[in-house]
PDB file of N, CA and C in Angstrom:
ATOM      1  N   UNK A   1      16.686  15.746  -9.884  1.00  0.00           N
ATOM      2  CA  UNK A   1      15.796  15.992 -11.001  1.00  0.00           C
ATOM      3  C   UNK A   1      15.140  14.677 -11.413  1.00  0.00           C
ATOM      4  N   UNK A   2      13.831  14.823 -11.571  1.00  0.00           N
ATOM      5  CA  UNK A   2      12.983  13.571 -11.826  1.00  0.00           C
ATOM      6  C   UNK A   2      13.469  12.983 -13.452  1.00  0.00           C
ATOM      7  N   UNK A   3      13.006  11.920 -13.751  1.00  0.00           N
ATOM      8  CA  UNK A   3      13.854  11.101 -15.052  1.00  0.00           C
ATOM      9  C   UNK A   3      12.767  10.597 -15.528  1.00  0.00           C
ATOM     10  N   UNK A   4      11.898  10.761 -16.528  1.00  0.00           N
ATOM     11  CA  UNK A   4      10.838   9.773 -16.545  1.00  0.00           C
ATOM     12  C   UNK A   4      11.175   9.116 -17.736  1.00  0.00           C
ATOM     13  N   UNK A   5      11.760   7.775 -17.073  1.00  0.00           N
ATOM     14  CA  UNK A   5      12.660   6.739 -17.993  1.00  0.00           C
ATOM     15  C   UNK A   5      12.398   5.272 -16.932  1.00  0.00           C
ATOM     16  N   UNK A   6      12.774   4.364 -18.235  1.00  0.00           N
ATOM     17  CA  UNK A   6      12.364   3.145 -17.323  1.00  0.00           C
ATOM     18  C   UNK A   6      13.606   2.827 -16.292  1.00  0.00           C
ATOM     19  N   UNK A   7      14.969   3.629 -17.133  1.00  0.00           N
ATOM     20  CA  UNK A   7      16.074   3.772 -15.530  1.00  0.00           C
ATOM     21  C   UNK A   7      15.945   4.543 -14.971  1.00  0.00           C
ATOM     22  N   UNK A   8      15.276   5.382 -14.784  1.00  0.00           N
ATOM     23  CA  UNK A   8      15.163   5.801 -13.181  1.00  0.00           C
ATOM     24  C   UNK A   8      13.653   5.523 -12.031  1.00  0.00           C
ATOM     25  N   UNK A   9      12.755   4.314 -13.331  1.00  0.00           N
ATOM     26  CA  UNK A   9      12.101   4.123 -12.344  1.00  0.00           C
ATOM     27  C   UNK A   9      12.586   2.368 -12.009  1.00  0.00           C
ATOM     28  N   UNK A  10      13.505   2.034 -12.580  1.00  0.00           N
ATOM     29  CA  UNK A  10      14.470   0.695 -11.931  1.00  0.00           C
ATOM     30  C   UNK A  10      15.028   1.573 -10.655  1.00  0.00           C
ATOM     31  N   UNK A  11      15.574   2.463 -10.345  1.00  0.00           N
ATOM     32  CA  UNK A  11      16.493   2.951 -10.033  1.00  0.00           C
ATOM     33  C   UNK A  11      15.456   3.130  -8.226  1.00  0.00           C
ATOM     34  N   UNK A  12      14.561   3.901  -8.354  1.00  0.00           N
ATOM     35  CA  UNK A  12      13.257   4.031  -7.290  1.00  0.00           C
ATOM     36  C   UNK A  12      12.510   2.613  -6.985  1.00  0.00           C
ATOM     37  N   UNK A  13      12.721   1.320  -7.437  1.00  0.00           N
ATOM     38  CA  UNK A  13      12.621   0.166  -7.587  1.00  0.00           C
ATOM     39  C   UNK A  13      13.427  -0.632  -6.472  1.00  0.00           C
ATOM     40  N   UNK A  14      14.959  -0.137  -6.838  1.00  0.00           N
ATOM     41  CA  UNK A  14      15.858  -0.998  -6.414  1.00  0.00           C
ATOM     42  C   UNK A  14      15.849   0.332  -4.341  1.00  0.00           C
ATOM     43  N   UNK A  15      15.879   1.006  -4.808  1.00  0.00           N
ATOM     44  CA  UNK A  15      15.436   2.203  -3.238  1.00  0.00           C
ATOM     45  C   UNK A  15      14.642   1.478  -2.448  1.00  0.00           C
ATOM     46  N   UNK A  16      13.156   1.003  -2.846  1.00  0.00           N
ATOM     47  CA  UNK A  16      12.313   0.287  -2.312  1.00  0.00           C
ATOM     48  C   UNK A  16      12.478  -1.484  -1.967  1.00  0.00           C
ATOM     49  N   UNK A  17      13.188  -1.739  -2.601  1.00  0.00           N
ATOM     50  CA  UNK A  17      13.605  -3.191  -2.354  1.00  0.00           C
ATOM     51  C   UNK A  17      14.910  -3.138  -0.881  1.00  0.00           C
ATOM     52  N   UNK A  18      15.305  -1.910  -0.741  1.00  0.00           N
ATOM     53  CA  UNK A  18      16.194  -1.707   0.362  1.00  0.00           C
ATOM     54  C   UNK A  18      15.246  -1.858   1.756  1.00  0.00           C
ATOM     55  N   UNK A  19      13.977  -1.271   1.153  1.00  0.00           N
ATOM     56  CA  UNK A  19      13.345  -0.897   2.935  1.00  0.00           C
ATOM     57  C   UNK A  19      12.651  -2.017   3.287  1.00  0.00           C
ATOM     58  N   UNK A  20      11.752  -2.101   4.554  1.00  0.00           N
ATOM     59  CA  UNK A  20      11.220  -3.147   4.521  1.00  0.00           C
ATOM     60  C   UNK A  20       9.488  -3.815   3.943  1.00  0.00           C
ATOM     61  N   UNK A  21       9.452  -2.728   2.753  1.00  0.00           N
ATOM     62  CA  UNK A  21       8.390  -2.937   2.198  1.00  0.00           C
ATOM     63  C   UNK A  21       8.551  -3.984   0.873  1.00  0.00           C
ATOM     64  N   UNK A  22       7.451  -4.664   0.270  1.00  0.00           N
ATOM     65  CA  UNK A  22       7.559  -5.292  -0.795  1.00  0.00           C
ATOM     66  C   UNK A  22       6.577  -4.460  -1.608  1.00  0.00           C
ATOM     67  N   UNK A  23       7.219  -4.656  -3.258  1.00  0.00           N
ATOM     68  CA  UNK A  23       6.583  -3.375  -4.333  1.00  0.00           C
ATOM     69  C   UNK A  23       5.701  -4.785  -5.281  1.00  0.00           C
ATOM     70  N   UNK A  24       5.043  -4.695  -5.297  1.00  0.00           N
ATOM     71  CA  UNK A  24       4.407  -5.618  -6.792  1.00  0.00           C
ATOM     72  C   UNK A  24       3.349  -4.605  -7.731  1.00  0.00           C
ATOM     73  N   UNK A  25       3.628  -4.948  -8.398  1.00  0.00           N
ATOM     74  CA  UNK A  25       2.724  -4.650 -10.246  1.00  0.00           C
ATOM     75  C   UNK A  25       1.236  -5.281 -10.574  1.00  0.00           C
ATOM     76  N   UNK A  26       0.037  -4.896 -10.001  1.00  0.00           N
ATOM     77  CA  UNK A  26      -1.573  -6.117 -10.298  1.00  0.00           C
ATOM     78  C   UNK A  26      -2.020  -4.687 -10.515  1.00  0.00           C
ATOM     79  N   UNK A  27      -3.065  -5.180 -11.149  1.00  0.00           N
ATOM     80  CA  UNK A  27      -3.961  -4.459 -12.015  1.00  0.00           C
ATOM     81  C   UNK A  27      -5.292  -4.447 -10.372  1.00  0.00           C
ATOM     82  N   UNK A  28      -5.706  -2.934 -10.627  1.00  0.00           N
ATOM     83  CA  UNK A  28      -6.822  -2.654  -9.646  1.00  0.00           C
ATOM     84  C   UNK A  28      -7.736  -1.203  -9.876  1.00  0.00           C
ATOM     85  N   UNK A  29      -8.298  -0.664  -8.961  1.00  0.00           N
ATOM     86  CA  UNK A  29      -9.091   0.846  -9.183  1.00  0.00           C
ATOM     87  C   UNK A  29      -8.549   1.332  -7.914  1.00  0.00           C
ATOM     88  N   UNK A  30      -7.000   1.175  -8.038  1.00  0.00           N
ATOM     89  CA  UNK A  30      -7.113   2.222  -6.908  1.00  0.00           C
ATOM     90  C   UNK A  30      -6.682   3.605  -6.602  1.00  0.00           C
ATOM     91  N   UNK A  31      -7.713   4.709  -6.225  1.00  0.00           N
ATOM     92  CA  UNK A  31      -7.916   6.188  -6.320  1.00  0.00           C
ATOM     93  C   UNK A  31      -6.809   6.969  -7.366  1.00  0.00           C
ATOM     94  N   UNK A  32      -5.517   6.595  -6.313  1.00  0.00           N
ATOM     95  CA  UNK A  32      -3.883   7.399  -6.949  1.00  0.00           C
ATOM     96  C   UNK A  32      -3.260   6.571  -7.291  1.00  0.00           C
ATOM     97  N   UNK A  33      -3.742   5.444  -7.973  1.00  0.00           N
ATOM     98  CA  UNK A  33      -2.964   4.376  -8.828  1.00  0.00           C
ATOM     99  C   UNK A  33      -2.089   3.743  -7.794  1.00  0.00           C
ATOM    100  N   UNK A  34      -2.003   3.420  -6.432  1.00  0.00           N
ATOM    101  CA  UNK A  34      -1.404   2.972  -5.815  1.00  0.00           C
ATOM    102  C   UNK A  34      -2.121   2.664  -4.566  1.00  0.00           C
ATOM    103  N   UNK A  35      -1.594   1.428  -3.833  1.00  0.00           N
ATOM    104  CA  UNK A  35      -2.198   0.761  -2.379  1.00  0.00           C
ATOM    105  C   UNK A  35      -1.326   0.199  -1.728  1.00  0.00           C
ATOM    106  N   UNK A  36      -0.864   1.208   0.005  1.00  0.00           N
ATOM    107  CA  UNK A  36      -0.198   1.380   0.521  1.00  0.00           C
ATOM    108  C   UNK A  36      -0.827  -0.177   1.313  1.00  0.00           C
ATOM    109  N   UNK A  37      -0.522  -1.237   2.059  1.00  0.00           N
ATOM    110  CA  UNK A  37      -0.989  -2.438   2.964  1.00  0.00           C
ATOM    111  C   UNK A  37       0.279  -1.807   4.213  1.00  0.00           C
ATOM    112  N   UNK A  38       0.141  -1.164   5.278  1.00  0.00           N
ATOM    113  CA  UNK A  38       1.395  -0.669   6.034  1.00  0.00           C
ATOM    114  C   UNK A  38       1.557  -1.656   7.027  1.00  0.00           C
ATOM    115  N   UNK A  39      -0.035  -2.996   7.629  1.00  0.00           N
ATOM    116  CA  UNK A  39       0.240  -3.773   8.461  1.00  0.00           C
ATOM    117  C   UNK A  39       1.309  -5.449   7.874  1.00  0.00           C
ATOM    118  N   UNK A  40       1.192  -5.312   6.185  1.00  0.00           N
ATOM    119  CA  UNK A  40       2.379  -6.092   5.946  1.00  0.00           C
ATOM    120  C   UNK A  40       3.112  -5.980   5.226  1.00  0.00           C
ATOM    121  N   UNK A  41       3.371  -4.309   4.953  1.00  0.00           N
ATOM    122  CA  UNK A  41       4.638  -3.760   4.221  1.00  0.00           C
ATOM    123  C   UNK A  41       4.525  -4.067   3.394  1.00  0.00           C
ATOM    124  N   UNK A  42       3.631  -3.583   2.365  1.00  0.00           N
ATOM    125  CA  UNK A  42       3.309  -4.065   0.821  1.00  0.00           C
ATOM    126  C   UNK A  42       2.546  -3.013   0.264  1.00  0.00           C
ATOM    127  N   UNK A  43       3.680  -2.821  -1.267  1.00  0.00           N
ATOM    128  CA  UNK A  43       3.196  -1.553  -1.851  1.00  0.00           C
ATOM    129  C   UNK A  43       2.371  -2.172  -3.543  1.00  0.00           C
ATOM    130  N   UNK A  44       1.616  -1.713  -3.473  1.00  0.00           N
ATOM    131  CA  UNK A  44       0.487  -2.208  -4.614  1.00  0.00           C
ATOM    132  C   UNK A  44       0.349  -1.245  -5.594  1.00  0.00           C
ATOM    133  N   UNK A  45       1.405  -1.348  -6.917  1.00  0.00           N
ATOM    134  CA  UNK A  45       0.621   0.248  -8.166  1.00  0.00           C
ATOM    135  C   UNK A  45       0.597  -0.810  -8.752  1.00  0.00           C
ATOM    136  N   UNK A  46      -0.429   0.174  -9.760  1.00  0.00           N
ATOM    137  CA  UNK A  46      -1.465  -0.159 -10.795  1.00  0.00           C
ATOM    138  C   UNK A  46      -0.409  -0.630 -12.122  1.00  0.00           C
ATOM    139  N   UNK A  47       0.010  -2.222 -12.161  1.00  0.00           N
ATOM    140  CA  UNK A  47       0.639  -2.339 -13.288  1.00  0.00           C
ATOM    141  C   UNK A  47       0.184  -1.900 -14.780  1.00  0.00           C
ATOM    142  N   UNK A  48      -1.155  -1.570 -15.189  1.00  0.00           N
ATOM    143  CA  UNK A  48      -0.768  -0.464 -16.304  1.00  0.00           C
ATOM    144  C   UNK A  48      -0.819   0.774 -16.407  1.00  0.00           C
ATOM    145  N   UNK A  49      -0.513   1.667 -15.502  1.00  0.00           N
ATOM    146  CA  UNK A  49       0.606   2.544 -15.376  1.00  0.00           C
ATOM    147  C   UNK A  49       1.029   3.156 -16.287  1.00  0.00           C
ATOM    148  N   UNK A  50       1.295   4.045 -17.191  1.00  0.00           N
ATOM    149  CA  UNK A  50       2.408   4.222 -17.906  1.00  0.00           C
ATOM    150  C   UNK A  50       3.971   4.198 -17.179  1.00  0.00           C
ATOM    151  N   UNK A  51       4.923   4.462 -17.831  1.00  0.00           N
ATOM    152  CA  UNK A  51       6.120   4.646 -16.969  1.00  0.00           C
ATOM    153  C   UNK A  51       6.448   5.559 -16.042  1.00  0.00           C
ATOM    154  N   UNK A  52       5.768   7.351 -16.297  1.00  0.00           N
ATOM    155  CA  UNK A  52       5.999   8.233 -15.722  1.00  0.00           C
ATOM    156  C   UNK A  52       4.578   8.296 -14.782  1.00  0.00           C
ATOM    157  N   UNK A  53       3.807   7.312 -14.758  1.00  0.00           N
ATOM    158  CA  UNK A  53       2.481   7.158 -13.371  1.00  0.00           C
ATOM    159  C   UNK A  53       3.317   6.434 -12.946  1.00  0.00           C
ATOM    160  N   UNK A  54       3.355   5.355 -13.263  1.00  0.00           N
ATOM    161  CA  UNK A  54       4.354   4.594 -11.822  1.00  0.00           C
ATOM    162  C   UNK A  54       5.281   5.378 -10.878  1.00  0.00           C
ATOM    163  N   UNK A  55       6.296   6.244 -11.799  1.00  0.00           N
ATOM    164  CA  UNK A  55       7.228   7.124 -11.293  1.00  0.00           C
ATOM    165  C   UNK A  55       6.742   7.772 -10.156  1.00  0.00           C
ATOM    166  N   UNK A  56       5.845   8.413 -10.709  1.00  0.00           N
ATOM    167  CA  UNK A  56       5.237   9.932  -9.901  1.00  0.00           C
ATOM    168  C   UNK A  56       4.183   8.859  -8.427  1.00  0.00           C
ATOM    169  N   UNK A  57       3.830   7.599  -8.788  1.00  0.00           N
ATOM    170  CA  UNK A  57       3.505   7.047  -7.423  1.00  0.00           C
ATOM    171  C   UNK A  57       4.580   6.721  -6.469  1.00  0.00           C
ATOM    172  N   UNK A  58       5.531   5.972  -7.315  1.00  0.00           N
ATOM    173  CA  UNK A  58       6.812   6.061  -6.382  1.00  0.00           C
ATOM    174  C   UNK A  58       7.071   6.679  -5.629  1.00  0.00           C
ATOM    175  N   UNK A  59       7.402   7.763  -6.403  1.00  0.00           N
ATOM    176  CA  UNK A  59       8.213   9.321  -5.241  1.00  0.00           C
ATOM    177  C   UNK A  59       6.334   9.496  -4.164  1.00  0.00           C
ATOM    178  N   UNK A  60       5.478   9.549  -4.770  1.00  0.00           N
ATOM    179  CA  UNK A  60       4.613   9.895  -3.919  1.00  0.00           C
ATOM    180  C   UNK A  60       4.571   8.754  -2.629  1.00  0.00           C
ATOM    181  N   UNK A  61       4.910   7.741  -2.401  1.00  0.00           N
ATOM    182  CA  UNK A  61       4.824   6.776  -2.034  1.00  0.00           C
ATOM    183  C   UNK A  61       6.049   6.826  -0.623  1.00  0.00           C
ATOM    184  N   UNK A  62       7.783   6.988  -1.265  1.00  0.00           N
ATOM    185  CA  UNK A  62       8.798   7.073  -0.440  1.00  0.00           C
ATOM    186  C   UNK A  62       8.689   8.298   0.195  1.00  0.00           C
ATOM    187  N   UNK A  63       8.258   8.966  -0.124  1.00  0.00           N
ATOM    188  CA  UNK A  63       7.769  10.141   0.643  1.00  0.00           C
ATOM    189  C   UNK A  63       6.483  10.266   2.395  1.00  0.00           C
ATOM    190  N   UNK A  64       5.783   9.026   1.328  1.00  0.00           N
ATOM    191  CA  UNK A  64       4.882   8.747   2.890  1.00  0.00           C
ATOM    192  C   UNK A  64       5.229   7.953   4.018  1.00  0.00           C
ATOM    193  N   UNK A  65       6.289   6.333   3.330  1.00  0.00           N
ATOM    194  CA  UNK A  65       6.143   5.914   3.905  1.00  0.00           C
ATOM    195  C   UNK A  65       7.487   5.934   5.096  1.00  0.00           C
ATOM    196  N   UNK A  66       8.056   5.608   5.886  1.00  0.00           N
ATOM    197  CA  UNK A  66       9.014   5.419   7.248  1.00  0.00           C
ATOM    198  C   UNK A  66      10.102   4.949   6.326  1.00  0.00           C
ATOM    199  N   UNK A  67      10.919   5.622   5.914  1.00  0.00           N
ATOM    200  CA  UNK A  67      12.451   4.734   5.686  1.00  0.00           C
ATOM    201  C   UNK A  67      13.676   5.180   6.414  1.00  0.00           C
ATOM    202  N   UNK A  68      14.018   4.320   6.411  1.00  0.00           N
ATOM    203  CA  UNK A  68      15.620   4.801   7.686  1.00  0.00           C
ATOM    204  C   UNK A  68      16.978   4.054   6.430  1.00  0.00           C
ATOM    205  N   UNK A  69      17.053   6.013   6.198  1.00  0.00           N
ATOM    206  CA  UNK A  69      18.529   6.047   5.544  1.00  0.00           C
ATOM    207  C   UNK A  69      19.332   5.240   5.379  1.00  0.00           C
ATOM    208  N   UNK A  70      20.046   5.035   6.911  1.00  0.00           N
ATOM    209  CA  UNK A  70      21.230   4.018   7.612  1.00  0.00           C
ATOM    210  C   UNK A  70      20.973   2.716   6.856  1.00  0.00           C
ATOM    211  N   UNK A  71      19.722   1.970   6.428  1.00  0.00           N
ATOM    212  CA  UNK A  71      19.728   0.720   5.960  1.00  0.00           C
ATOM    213  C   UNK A  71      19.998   0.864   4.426  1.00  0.00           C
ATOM    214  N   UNK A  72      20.012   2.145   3.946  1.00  0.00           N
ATOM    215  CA  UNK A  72      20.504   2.198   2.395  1.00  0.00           C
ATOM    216  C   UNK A  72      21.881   1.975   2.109  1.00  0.00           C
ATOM    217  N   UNK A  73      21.955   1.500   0.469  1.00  0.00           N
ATOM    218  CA  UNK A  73      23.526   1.316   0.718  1.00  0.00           C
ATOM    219  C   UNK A  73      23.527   3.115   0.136  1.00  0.00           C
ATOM    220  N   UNK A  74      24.731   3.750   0.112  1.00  0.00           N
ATOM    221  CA  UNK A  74      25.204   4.978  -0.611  1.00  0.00           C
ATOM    222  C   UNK A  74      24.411   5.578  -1.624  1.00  0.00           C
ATOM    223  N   UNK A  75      24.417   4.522  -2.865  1.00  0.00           N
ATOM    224  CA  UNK A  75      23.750   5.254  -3.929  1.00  0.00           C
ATOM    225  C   UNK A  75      22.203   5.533  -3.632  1.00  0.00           C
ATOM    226  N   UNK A  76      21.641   4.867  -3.035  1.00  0.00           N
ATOM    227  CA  UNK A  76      20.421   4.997  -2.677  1.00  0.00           C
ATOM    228  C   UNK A  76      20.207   5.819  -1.499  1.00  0.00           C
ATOM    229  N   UNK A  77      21.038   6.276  -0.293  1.00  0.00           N
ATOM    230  CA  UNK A  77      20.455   7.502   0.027  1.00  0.00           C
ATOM    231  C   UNK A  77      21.162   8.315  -0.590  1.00  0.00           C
ATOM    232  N   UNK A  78      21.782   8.697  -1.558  1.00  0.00           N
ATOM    233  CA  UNK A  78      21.373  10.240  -2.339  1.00  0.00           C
ATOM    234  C   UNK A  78      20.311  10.372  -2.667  1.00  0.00           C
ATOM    235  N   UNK A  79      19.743   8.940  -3.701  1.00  0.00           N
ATOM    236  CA  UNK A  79      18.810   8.905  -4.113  1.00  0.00           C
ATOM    237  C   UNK A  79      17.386   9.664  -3.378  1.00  0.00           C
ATOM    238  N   UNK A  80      17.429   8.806  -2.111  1.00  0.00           N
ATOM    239  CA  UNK A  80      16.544   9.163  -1.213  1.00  0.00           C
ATOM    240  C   UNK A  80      16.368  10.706  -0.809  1.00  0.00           C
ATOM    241  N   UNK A  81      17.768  10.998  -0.765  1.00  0.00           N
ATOM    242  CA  UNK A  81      17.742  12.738  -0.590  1.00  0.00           C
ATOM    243  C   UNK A  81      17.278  13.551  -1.366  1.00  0.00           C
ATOM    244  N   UNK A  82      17.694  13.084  -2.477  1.00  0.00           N
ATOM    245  CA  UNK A  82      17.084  14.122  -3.855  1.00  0.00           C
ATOM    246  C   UNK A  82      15.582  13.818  -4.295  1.00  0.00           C
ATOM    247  N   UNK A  83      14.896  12.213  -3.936  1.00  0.00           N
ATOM    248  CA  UNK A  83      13.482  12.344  -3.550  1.00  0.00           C
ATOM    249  C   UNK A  83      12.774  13.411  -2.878  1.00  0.00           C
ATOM    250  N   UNK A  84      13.493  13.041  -1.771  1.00  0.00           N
ATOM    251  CA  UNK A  84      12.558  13.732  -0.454  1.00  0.00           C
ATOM    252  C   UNK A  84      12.590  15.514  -0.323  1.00  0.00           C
ATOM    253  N   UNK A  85      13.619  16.169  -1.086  1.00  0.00           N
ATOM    254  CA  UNK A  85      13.343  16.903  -1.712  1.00  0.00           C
ATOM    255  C   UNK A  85      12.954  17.847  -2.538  1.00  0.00           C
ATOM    256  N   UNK A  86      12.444  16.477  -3.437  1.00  0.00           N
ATOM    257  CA  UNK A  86      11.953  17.144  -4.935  1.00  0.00           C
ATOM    258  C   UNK A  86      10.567  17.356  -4.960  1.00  0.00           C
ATOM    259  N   UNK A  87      10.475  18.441  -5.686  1.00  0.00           N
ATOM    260  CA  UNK A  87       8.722  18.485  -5.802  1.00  0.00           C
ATOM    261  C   UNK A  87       7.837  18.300  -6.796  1.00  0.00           C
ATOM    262  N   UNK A  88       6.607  17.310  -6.649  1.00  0.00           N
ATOM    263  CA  UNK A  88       5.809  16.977  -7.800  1.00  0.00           C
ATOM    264  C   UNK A  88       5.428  17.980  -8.710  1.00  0.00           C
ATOM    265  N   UNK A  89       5.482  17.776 -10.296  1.00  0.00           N
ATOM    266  CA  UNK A  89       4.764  18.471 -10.879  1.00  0.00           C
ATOM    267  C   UNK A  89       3.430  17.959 -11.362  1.00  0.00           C
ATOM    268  N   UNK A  90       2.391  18.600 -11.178  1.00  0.00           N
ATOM    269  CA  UNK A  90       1.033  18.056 -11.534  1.00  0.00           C
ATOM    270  C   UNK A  90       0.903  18.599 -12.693  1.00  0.00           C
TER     271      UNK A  90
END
């Protein structure tokens, strides 16, 4: 179940700091508040955001991009499971 709290978007934070992408926070125009760079693993949302846009780019985000479970520790692939699961509400 989605959390739209600033712990559970630490929580989708610390998920992404597992894989081999880097997450940063700059201000931009981009379309879905977010910019995927996939040739150097760098994820770009729109640091003002509210808390639950960031969120909802997140999950939209671990959802697109390649992560391999096996490199999570425990808490983070549940995490990952109950992502990849869940479905956006618009």
């Amino acid at each position: 179940m989605i959390k739209y709290t600033k712990g559970y978007l630490n929580k989708l934070e610390d998920l992404l700091s597992e894989t081999e992408y880097t997450l940063r926070y700059e201000k931009g125009n981009f379309q879905p508040g977010y910019c995927i760079i996939r040739e150097k693993r760098v994820i770009i949302v729109n640091k003002y955001y509210p808390v639950d846009g960031k969120i909802n780019s997140l999950l939209e985000i671990i959802r697109q991009i390649e992560v391999d479970p096996t490199t999570l520790s425990d808490q983070n692939q549940r995490l990952y499971s109950e992502v990849s699961q869940t479905q956006l509400k618009v």
